[in-house]
Protein backbone atom coordinates (compact mmCIF):
# COMPACT_ATOMS: atom_id res chain seq x y z
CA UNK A 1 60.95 132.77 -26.29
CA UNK A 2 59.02 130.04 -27.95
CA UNK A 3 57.70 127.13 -27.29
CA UNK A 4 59.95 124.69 -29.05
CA UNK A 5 62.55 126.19 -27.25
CA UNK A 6 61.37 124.43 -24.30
CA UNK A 7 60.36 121.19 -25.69
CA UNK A 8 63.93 121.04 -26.63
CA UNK A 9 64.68 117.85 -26.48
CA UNK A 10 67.26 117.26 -23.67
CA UNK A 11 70.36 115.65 -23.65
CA UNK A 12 71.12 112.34 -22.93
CA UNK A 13 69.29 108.80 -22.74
CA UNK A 14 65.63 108.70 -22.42
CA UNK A 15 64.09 106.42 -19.17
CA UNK A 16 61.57 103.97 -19.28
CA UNK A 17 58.38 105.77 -20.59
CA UNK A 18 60.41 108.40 -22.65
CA UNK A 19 60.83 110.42 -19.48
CA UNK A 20 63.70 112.91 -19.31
CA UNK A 21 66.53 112.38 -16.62
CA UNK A 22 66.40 115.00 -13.73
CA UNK A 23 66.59 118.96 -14.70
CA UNK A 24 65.58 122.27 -14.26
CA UNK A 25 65.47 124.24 -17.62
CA UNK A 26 64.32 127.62 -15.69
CA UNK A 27 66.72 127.09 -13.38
CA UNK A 28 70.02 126.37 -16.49
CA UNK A 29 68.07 129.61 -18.06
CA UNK A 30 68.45 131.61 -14.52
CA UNK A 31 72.20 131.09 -14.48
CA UNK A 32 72.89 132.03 -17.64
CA UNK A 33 70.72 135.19 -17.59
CA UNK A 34 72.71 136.00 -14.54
CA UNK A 35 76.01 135.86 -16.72
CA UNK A 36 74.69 137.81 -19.39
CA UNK A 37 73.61 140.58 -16.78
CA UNK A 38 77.26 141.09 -14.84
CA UNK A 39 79.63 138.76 -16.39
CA UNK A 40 82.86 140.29 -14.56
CA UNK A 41 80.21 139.46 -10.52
CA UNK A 42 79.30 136.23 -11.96
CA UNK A 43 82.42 134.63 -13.62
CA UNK A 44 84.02 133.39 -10.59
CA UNK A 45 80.44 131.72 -9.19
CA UNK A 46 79.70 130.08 -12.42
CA UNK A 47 83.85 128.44 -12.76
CA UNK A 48 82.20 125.59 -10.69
CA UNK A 49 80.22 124.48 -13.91
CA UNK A 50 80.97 122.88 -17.34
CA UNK A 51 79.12 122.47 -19.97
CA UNK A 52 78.41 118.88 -18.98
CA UNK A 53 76.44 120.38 -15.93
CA UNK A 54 73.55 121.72 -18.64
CA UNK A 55 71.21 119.34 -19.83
CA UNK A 56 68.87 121.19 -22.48
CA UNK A 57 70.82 121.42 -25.61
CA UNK A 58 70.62 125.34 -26.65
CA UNK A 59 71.80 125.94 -23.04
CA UNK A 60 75.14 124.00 -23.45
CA UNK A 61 75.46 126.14 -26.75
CA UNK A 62 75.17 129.26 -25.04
CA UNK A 63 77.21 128.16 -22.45
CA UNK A 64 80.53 127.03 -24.83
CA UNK A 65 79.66 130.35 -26.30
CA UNK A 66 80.57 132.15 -23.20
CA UNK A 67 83.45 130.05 -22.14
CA UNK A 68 84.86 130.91 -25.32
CA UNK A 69 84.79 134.60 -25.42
CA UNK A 70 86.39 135.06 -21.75
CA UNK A 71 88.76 132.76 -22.95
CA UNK A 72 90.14 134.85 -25.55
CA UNK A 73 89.98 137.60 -23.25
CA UNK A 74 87.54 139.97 -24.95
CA UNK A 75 84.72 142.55 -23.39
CA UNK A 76 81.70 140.08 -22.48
CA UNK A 77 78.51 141.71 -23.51
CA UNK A 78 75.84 140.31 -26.04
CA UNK A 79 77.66 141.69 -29.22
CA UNK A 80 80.92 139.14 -28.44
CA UNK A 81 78.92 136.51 -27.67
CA UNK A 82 76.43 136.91 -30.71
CA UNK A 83 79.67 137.09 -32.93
CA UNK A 84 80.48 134.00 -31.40
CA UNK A 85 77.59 132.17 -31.71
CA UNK A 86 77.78 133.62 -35.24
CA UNK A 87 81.21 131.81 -36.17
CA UNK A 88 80.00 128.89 -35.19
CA UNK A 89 76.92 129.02 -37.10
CA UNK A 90 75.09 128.14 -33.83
CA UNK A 91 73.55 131.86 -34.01
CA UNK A 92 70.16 131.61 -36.09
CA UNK A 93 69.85 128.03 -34.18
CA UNK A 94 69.39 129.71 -30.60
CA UNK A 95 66.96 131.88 -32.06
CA UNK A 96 69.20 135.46 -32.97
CA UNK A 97 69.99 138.25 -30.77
CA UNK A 98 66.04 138.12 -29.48
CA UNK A 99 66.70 134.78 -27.47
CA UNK A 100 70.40 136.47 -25.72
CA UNK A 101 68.05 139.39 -24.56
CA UNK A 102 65.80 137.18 -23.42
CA UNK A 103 67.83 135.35 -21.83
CA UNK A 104 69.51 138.38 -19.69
CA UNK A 105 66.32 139.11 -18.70
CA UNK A 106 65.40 135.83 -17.60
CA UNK A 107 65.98 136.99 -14.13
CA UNK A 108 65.35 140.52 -12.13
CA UNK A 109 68.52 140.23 -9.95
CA UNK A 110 72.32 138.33 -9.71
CA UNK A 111 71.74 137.69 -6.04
CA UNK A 112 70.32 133.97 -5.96
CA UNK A 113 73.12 133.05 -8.44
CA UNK A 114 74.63 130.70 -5.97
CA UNK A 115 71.55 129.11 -5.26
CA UNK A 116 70.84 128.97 -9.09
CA UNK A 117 74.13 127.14 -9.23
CA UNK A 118 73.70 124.42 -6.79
CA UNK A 119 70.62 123.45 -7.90
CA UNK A 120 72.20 122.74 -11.25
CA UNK A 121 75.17 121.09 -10.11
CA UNK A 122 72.86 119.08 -7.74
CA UNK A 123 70.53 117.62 -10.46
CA UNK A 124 74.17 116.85 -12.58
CA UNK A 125 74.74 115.10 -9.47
CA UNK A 126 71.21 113.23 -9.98
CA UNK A 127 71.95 112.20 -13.44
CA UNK A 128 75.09 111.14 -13.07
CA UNK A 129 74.22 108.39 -10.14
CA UNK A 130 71.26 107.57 -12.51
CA UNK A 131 74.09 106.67 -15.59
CA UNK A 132 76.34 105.34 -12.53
CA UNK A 133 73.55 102.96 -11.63
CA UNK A 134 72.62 101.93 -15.13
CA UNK A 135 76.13 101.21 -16.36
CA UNK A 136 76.20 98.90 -12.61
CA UNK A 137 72.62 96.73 -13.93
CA UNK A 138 75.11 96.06 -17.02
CA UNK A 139 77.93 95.02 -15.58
CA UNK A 140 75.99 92.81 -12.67
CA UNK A 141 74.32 90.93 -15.27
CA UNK A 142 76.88 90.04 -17.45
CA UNK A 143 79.48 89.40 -14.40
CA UNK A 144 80.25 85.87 -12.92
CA UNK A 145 79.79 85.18 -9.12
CA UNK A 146 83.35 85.65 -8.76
CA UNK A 147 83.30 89.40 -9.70
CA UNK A 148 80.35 90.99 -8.11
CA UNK A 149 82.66 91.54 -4.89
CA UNK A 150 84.74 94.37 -7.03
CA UNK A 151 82.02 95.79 -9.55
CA UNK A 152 79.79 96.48 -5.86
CA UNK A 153 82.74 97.91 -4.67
CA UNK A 154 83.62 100.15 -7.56
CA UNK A 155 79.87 101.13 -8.04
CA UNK A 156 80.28 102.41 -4.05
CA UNK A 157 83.55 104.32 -4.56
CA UNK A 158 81.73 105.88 -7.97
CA UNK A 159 78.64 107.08 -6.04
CA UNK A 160 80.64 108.54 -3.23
CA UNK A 161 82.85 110.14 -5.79
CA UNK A 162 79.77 112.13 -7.27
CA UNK A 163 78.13 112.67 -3.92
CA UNK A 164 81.38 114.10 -2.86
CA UNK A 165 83.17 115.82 -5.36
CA UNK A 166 84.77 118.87 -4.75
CA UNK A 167 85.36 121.51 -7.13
CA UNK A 168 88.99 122.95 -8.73
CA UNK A 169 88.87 125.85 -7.03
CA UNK A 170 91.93 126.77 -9.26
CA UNK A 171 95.16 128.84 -8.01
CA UNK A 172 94.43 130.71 -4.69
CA UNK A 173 96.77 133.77 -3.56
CA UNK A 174 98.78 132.92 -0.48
CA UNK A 175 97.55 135.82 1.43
CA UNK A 176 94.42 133.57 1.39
CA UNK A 177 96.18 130.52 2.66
CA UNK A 178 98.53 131.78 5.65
CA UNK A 179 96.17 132.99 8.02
CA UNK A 180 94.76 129.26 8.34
CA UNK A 181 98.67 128.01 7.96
CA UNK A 182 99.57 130.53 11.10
CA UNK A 183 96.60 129.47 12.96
CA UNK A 184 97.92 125.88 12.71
CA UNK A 185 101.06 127.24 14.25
CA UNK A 186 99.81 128.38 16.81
CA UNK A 187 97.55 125.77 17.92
CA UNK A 188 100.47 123.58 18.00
CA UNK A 189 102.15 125.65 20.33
CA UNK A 190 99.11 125.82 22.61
CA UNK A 191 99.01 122.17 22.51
CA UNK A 192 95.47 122.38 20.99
CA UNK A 193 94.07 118.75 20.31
CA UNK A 194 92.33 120.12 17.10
CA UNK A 195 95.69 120.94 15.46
CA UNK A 196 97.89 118.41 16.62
CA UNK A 197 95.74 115.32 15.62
CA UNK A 198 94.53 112.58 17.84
CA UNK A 199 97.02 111.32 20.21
CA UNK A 200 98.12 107.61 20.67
CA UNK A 201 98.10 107.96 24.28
CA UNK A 202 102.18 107.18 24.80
CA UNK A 203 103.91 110.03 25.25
CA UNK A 204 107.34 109.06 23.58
CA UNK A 205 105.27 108.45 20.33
CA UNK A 206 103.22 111.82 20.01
CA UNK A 207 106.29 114.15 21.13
CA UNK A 208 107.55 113.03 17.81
CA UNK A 209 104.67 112.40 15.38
CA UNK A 210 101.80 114.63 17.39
CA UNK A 211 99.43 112.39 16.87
CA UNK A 212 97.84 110.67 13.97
CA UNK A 213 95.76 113.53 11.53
CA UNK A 214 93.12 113.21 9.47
CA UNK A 215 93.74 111.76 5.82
CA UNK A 216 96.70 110.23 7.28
CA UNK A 217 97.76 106.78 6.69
CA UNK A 218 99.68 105.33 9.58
CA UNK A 219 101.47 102.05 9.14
CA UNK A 220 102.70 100.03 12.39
CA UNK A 221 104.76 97.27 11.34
CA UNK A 222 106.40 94.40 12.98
CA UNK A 223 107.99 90.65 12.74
CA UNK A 224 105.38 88.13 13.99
CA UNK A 225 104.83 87.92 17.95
CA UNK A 226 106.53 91.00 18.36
CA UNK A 227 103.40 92.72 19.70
CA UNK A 228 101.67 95.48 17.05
CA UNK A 229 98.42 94.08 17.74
CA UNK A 230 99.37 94.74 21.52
CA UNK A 231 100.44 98.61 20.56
CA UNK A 232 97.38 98.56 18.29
CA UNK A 233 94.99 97.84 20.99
CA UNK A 234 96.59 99.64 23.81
CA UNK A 235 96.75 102.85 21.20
CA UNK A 236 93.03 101.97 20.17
CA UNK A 237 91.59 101.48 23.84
CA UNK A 238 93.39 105.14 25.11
CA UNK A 239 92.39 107.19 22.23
CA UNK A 240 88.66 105.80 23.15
CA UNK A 241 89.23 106.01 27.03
CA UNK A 242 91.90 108.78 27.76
CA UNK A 243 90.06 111.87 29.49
CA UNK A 244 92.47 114.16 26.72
CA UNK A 245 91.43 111.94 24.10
CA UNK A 246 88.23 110.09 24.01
CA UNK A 247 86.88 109.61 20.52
CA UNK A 248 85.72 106.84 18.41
CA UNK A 249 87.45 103.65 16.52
CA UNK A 250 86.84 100.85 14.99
CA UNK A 251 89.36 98.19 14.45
CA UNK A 252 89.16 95.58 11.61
CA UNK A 253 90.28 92.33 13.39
CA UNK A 254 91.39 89.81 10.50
CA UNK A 255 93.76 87.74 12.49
CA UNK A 256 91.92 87.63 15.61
CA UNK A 257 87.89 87.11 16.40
CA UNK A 258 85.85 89.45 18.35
CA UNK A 259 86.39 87.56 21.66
CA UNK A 260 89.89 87.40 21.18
CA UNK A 261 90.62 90.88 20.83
CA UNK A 262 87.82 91.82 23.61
CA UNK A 263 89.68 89.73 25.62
CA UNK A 264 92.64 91.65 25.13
CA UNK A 265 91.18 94.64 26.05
CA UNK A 266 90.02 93.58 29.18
CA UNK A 267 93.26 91.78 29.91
CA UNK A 268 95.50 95.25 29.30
CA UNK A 269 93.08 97.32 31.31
CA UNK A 270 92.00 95.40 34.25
CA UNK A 271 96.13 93.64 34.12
CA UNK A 272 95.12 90.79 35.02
CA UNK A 273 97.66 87.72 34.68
CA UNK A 274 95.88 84.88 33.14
CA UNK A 275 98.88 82.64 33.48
CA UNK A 276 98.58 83.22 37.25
CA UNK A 277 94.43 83.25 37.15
CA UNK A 278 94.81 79.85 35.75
CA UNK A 279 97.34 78.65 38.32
CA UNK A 280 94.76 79.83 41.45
CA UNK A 281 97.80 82.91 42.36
CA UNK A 282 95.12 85.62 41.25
CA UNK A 283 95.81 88.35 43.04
CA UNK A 284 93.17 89.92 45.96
CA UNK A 285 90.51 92.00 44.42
CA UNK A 286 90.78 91.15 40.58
CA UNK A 287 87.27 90.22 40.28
CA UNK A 288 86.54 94.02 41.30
CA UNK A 289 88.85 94.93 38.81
CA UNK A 290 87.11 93.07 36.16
CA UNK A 291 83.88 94.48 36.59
CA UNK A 292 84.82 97.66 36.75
CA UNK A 293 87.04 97.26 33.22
CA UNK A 294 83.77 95.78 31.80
CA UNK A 295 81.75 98.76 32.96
CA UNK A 296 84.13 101.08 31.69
CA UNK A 297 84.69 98.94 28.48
CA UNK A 298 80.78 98.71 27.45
CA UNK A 299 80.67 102.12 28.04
CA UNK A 300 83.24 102.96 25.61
CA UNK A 301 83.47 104.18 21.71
CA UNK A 302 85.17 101.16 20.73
CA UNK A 303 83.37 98.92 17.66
CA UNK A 304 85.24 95.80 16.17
CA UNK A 305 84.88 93.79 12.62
CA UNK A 306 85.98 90.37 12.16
CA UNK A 307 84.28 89.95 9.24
CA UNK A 308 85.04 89.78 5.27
CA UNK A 309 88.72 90.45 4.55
CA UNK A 310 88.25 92.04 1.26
CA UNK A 311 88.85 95.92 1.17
CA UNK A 312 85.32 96.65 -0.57
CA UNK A 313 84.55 94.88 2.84
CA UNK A 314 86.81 97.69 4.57
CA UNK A 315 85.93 100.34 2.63
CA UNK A 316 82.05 99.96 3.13
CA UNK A 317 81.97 99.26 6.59
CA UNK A 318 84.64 102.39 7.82
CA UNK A 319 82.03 104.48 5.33
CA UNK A 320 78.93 103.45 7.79
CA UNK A 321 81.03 103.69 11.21
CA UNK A 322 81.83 106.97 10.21
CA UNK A 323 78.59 108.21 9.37
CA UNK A 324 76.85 106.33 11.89
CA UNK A 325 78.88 106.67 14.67
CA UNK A 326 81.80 109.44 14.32
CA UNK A 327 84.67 107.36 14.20
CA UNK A 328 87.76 109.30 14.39
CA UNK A 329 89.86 106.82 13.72
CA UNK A 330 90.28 103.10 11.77
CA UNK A 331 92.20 100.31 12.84
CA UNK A 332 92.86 97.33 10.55
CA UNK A 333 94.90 94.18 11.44
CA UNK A 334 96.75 93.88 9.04
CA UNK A 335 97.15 94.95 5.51
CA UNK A 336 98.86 91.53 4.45
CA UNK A 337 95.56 89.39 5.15
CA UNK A 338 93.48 91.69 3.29
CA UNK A 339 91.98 90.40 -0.60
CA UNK A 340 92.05 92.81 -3.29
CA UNK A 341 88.90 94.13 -5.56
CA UNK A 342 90.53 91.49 -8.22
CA UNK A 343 92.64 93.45 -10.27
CA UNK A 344 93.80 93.42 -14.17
CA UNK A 345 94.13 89.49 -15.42
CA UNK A 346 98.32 88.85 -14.71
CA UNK A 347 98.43 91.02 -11.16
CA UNK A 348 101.20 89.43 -8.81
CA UNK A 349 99.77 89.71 -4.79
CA UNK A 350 102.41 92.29 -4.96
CA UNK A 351 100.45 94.74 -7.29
CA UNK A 352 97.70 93.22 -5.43
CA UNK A 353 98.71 94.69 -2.13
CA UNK A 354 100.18 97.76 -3.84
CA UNK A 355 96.48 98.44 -4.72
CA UNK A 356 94.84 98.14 -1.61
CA UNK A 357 97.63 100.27 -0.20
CA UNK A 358 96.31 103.37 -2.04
CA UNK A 359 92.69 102.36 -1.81
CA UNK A 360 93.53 102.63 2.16
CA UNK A 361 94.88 105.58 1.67
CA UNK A 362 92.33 107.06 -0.63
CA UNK A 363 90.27 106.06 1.89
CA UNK A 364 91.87 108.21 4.60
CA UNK A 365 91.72 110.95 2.25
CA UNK A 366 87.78 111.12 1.67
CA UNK A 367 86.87 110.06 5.18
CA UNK A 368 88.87 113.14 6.29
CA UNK A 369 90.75 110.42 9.85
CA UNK A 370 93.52 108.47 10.66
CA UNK A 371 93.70 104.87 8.69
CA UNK A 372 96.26 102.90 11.48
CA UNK A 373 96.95 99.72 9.12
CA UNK A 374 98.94 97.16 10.78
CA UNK A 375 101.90 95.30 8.58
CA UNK A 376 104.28 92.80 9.23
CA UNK A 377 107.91 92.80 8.41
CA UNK A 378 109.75 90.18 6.36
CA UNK A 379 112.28 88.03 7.80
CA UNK A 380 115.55 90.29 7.24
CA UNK A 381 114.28 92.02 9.83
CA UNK A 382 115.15 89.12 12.49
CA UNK A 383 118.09 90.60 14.58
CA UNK A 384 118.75 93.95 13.23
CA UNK A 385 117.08 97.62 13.60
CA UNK A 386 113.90 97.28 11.65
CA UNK A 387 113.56 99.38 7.89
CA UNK A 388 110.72 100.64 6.09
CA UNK A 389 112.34 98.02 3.11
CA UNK A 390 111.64 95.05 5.55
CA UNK A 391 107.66 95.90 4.98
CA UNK A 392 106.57 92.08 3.61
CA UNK A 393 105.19 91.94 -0.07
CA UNK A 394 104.67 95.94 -1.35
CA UNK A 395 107.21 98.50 -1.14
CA UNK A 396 104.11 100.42 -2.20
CA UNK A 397 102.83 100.63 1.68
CA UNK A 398 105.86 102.61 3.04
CA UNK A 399 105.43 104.65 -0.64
CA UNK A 400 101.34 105.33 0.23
CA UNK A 401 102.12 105.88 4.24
CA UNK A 402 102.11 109.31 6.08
CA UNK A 403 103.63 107.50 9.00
CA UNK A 404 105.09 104.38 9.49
CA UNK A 405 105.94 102.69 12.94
CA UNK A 406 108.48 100.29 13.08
CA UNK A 407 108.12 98.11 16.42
CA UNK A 408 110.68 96.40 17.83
CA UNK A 409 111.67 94.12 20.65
CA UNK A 410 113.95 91.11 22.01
CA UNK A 411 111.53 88.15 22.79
CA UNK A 412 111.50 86.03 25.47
CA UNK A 413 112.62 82.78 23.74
CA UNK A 414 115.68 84.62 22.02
CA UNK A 415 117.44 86.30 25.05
CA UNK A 416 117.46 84.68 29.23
CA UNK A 417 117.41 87.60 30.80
CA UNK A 418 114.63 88.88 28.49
CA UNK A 419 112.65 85.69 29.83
CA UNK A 420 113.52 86.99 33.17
CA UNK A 421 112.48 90.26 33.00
CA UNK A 422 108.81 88.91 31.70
CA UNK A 423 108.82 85.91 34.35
CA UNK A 424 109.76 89.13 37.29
CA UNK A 425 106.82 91.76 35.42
CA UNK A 426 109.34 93.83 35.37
CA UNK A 427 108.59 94.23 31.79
CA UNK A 428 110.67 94.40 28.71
CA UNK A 429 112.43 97.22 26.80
CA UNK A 430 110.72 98.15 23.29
CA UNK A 431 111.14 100.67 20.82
CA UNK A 432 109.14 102.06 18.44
CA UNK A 433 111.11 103.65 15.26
CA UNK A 434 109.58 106.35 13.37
CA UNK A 435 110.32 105.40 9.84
CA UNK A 436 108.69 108.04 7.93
CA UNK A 437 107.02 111.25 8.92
CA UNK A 438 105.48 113.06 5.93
CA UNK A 439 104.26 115.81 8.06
CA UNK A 440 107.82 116.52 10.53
CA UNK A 441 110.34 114.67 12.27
CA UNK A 442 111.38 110.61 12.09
CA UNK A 443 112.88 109.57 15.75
CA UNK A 444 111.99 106.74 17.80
CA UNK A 445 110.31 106.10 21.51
CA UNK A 446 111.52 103.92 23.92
CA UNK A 447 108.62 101.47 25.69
CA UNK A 448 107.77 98.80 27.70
CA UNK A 449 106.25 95.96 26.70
CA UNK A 450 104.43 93.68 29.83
CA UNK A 451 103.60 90.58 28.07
CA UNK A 452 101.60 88.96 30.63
CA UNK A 453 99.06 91.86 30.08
CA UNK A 454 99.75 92.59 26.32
CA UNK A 455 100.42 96.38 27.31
CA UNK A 456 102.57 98.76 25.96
CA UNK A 457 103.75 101.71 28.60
CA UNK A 458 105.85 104.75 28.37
CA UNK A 459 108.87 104.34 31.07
CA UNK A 460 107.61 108.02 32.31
CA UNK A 461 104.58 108.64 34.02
CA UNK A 462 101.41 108.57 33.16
CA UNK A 463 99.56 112.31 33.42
CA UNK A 464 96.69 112.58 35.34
CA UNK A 465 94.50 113.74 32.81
CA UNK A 466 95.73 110.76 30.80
CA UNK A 467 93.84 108.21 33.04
CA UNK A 468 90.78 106.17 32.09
CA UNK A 469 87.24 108.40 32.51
């Protein structure tokens, strides 16, 4: 093999001081010799690359070369692929039959192939983020203030794509498949957490949907001062605290600051009456209570962001609580307060919304948990059984959702003995409707609602191994 051959020069743009973007030329040579020596053991391995994933010129030739003769179906050995090359006149310009031997001799054995193959795919990887970062200096400069919101956000979702792409495996046998798909059964049946998702903590809810899974999006709708914040924060604070449970979350707070919503926590788990606090009727013991919530509460897996409402904003941050801390699952309250990337010149807010509705859900997808996006419902809903049609500005939400929760409730200032029931804490009847189900059955789940403590209950009893840790 000569020299030239080497000094090749490579494909692509050049970098400041004419140096070549990342590659391994003995290592493209190494996966190709390994083709040449057992084609049929090899094949399968090497489907994970394209031509793309090659950088020295001659390489991608000999690489096309291949592709093309096991796409026709033919014998591979170095007579088919020479007559290949041939046709395309590409033969002499490799350097003849001398360069294919070489070639299949490059390496002794087949058996590091895979690690031949990641190394290649990794420094595609490398030079990709390096053209993904160029094209980003580009755009930044010639941008205006206004846009550098969406171009940072699109740059983030490109380098994630690279860093995280998966590869077509193709069409896979079912005999392949159904010994996961019967092990999913039967976790289900054994009530194993792992296969039926993270629970919400009320049993009426997670007989019907078991649980919210991962890639899932979840929408929990409602009319204004209904209470989905409530259910969102009661759901939130027992998948964190729940001895079955006990993972995670993060909740993006966009109606609501911090203190507000840590108030509410402490408010639902301590129940303690502020209306009665305030009028000197606390009740004996509640500063005991307090503390202990606190304790419990600084102790628990629970972060909150009341910042930015743009869904870059969202995206980035759920990103860095997942890495950084394991969330298992994302809160965000609500989907109608969020700002879009800025989409194409002419976009209505309801294209707007209908965009960040499958952002959230691509979003689900590639952090591999539950997205719980809170919505609210338009004003047709007022006295009638909530729809999935009443969602407010997007039919694309109930389109993108897994799940979608529709929350409903008499309040206080519509019905007396409503007002009486709250004024007694006797609490007051609530439903939650199960609009859509992707995954199994639609239903509903009767609760309770105790607005002087913003809590949600189940009517039945609460487990033991349901209670705080």
């Amino acid at each position: 093999m000569t020299n030239e051959y080497y000094g090749a020069r490579p494909v692509g743009p050049l970098l400041v001081g004419n140096q070549p973007l990342p590659h391994s030329a003995e290592t493209e040579l190494a996966v190709l010799g390994c083709i040449l020596q057992e084609p049929e053991r090899t094949a399968d391995a090497c489907s994970v690359l394209t031509s793309e994933s090659f950088y020295i010129p001659l390489h991608r030739m000999l690489w096309d070369a291949c592709e093309a003769v096991l796409k026709r179906g033919q014998a591979f050995d170095l007579i088919t692929l020479s007559d290949q090359l041939e046709a395309e006149g590409q033969l002499d310009v490799i350097g003849g039959m001398e360069f294919l031997r070489a070639t299949r001799n490059a390496v002794p054995t087949i058996a590091n192939i895979d690690t031949y193959i990641r190394k290649v795919l990794n420094l595609h990887n490398a030079r990709k983020a390096i053209a993904h970062a160029t094209d980003l200096v580009g755009k930044l400069y010639e941008s205006g203030a206004d846009d550098v919101p969406a171009i940072l956000g699109e740059a983030e979702q490109g380098i994630t794509n690279i860093g995280g792409s998966v590869v077509d495996k193709g069409f896979v046998h079912v005999s392949k498949i159904l010994p996961q798909s019967t092990k999913i059964i039967q976790g289900i049946a054994d009530h194993d957490p792992e296969y039926l998702g993270i629970q919400t903590g009320l049993k009426g809810i997670d007989d019907v949907i078991m649980g919210f899974k991962p890639g899932e999006l979840v929408v929990l709708a409602a009319r204004p001062s209904i209470g989905k914040t409530a259910l969102a924060l009661n759901i939130m604070k027992r998948m964190a605290l729940f001895k079955s449970i006990s993972v995670p979350v993060g909740i993006f707070s966009f109606e609501m600051g911090q203190e507000m919503i840590g108030l509410r926590l402490i408010i639902e788990d301590a129940q303690i009456d502020l209306k009665k606090l305030h009028q000197g009727r606390a009740p004996a013991g509640w500063i005991e209570d307090l503390e202990e919530t606190t304790a419990r509460l600084n102790n628990s897996p629970i972060y909150i962001y009341d910042g930015k409402r743009d869904v870059s904003s969202v995206r980035r941050h759920s990103r860095k609580l997942v890495k950084e801390c394991g969330a298992s699952a994302i809160f965000i309250d609500y989907i109608q307060l969020i700002k879009g990337d800025g989409g194409k010149k002419g976009d209505n807010r309801e294209q707007e919304v209908a965009k960040i509705s499958s952002d959230l859900k691509d979003l689900a997808k590639e952090l591999h948990i539950p997205v719980i996006v809170l919505a609210q419902l338009g004003r047709a809903a007022e006295g009638q059984d909530a729809k999935m049609s009443h969602i407010r500005e997007s039919g694309a939400i109930e389109q993108d959702a897994d799940v979608v929760l529709l929350l409903q409730r008499t309040r206080e200032a519509d019905d007396e003995e409503t007002a009486k029931a709250a004024a007694a804490g006797n609490g007051i009847e609530a439903k939650v409707q199960i609009g859509k189900n992707r995954n199994g059955p639609t239903g509903s789940a009767d609760l309770i609602y105790f607005p002087q403590f913003t809590m949600f209950s189940d009517p039945s009893r609460i487990l033991d191994e349901d209670l705080p840790i």
